[in-house]
Protein backbone atom coordinates (compact mmCIF):
# COMPACT_ATOMS: atom_id res chain seq x y z
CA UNK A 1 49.09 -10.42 19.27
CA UNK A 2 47.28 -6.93 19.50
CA UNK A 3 48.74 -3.92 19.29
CA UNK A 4 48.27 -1.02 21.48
CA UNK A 5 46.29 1.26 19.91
CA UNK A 6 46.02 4.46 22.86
CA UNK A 7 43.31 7.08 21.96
CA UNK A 8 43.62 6.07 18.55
CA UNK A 9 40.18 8.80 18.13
CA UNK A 10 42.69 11.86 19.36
CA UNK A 11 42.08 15.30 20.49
CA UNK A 12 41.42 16.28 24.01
CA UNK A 13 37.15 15.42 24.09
CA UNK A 14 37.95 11.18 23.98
CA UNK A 15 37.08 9.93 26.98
CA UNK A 16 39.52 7.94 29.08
CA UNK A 17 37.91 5.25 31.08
CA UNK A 18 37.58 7.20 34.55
CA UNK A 19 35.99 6.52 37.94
CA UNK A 20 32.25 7.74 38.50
CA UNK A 21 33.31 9.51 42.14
CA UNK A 22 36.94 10.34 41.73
CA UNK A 23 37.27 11.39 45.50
CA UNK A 24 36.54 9.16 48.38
CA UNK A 25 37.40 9.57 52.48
CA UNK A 26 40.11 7.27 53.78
CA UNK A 27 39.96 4.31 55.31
CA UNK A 28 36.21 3.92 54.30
CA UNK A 29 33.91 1.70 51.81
CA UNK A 30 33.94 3.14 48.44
CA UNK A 31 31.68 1.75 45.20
CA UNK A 32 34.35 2.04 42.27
CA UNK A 33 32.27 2.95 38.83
CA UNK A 34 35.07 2.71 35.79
CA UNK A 35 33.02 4.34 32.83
CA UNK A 36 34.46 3.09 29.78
CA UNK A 37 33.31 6.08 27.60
CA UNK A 38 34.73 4.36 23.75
CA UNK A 39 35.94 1.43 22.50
CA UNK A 40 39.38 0.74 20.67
CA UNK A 41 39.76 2.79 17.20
CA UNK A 42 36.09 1.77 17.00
CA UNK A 43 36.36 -1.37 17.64
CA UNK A 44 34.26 -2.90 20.45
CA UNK A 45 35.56 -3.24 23.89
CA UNK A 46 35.62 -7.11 24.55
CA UNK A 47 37.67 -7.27 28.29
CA UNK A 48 38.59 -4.70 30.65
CA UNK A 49 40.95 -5.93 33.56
CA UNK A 50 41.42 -3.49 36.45
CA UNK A 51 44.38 -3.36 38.37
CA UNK A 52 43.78 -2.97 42.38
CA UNK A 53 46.48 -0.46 43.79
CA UNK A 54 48.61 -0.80 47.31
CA UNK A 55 46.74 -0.13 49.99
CA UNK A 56 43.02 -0.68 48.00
CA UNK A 57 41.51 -3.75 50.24
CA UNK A 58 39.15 -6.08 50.37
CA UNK A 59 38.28 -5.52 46.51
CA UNK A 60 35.00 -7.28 45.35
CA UNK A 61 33.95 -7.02 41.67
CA UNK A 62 30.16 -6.80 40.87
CA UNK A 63 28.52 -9.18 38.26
CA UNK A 64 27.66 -7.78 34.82
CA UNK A 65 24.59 -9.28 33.02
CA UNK A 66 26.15 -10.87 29.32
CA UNK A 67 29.63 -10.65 31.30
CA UNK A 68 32.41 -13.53 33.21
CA UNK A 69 33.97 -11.80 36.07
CA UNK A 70 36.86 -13.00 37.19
CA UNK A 71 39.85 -12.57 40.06
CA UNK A 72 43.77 -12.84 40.16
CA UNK A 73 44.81 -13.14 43.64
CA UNK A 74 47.92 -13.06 45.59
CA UNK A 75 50.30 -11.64 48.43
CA UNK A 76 49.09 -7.98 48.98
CA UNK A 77 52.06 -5.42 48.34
CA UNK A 78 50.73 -3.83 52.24
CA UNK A 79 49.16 -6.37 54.41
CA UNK A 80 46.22 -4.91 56.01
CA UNK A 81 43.99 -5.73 59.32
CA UNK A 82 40.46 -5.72 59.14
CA UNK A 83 37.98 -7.07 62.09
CA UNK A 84 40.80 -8.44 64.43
CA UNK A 85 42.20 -10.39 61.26
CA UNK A 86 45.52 -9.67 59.39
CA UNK A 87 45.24 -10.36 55.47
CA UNK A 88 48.21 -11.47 54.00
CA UNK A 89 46.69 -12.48 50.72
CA UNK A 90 43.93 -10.52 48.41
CA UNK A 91 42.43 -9.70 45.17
CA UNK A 92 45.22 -8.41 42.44
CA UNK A 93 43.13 -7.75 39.68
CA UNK A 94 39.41 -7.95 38.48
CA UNK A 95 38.52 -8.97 35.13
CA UNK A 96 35.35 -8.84 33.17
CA UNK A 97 35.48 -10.75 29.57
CA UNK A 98 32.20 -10.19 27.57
CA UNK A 99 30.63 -13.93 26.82
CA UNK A 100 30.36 -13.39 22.98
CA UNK A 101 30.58 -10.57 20.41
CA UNK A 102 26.93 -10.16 21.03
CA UNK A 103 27.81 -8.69 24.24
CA UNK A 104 30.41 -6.58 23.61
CA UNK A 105 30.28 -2.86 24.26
CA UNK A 106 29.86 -1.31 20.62
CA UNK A 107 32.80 1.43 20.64
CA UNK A 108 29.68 4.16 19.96
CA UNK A 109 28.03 3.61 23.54
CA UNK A 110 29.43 3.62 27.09
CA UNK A 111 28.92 1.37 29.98
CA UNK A 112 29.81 0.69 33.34
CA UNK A 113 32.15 -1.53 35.68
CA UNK A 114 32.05 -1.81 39.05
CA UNK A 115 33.80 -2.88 42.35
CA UNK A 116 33.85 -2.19 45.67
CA UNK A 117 36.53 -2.16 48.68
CA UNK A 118 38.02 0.04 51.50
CA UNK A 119 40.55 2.96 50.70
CA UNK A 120 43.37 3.19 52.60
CA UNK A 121 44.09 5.21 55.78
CA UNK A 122 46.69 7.74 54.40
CA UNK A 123 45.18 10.37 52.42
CA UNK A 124 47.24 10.95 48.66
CA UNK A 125 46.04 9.99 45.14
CA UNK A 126 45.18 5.75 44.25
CA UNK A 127 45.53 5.55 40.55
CA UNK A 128 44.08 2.13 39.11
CA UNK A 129 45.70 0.83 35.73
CA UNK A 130 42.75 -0.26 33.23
CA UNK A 131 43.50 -3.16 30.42
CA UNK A 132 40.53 -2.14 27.81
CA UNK A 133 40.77 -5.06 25.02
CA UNK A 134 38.79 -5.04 22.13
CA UNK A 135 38.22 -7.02 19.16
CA UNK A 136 41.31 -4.95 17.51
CA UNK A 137 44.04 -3.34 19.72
CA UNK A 138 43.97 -2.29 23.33
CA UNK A 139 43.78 0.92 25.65
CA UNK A 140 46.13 0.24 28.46
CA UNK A 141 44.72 3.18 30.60
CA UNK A 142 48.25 2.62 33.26
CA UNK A 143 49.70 6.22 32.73
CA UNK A 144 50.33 7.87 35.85
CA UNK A 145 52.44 11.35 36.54
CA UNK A 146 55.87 11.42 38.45
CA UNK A 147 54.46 13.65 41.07
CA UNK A 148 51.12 14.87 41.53
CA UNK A 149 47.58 14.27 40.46
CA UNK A 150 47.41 16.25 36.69
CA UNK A 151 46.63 13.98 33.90
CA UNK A 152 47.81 16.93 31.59
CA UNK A 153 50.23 15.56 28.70
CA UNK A 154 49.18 12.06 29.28
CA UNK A 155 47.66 9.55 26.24
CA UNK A 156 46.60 7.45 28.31
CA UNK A 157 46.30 8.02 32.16
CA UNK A 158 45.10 5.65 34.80
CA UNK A 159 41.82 6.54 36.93
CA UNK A 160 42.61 8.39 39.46
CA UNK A 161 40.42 7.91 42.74
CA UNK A 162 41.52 10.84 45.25
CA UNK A 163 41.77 9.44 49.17
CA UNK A 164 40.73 12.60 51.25
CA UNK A 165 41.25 13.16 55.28
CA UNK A 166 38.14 13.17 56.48
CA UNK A 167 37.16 12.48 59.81
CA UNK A 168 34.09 10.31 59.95
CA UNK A 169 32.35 9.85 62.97
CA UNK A 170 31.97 6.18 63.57
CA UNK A 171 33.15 3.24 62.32
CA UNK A 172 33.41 2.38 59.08
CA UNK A 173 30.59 0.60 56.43
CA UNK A 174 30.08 -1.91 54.74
């Protein structure tokens, strides 16, 4: 079994894997970009499996060329209504496995995940809990603080996406 190797590189300038747009208004569509930004004490990153927090809906990964995507589904931790229809039942967790070492991401370069879905209604921080496995060891990117939104003193925080109050006029988009 692998071993958990977290920011194996050290010192503060690694790169955790982080969302693109950390702040987003509630209860609107938001395009999630993890940037994985190294692998695994240089080791290429071979998975990465995101963790959808309470309250995230509708969650839809986007293909990756040289990539499977895959879903875990199950009963949502807060049901949510959408379009006169209640969902009981969602997307858990999105997965993308690389389909051979020839497409792994080389822990020298970054790249780019992505998914999309609707933050909630209530403003506060949404922290998603990255699984980053590579051909040696894993970054489980799940840390997140007891109060507040400062990654400071954590090895290895989740990405944090920021759910402002903003009043939008209109509905929401797709």
């Amino acid at each position: 079994m692998a071993t958990a190797c977290t920011l194996c590189l050290g010192g503060p300038s690694v790169a955790h894997v982080v969302l693109q747009d950390g702040a987003a208004a509630a209860n609107a569509s938001y395009r999630a970009t993890f940037r994985v930004g190294h692998g695994c004490d240089q080791q290429a990153t071979t998975a990465l499996r995101v963790t959808i927090p309470a309250g995230f809906n509708g969650a839809q990964p986007m293909p990756k060329a040289g990539w499977t995507v895959s879903t875990k589904a199950g009963p949502l931790p807060v049901p949510y209504e959408s379009h006169g229809k209640k969902y009981l039942e969602g997307v858990l967790e999105i997965s993308w496995t690389a389909n051979g070492p020839e497409n792994a991401l080389p822990a020298a370069y970054y790249d780019e995940f992505v998914l999309r879905g609707t933050t909630p209604a209530k403003a506060g921080p949404l922290w998603f809990k990255v699984l980053q496995s590579c051909v040696q060891g894993v970054n489980d990117w799940a840390e997140v603080p007891a109060s507040g939104t400062s990654t400071k003193g954590l090895k290895s925080p989740a990405a944090l996406l920021d759910v402002l109050d903003v009043q939008a006029a209109g509905a929401h988009a797709h």
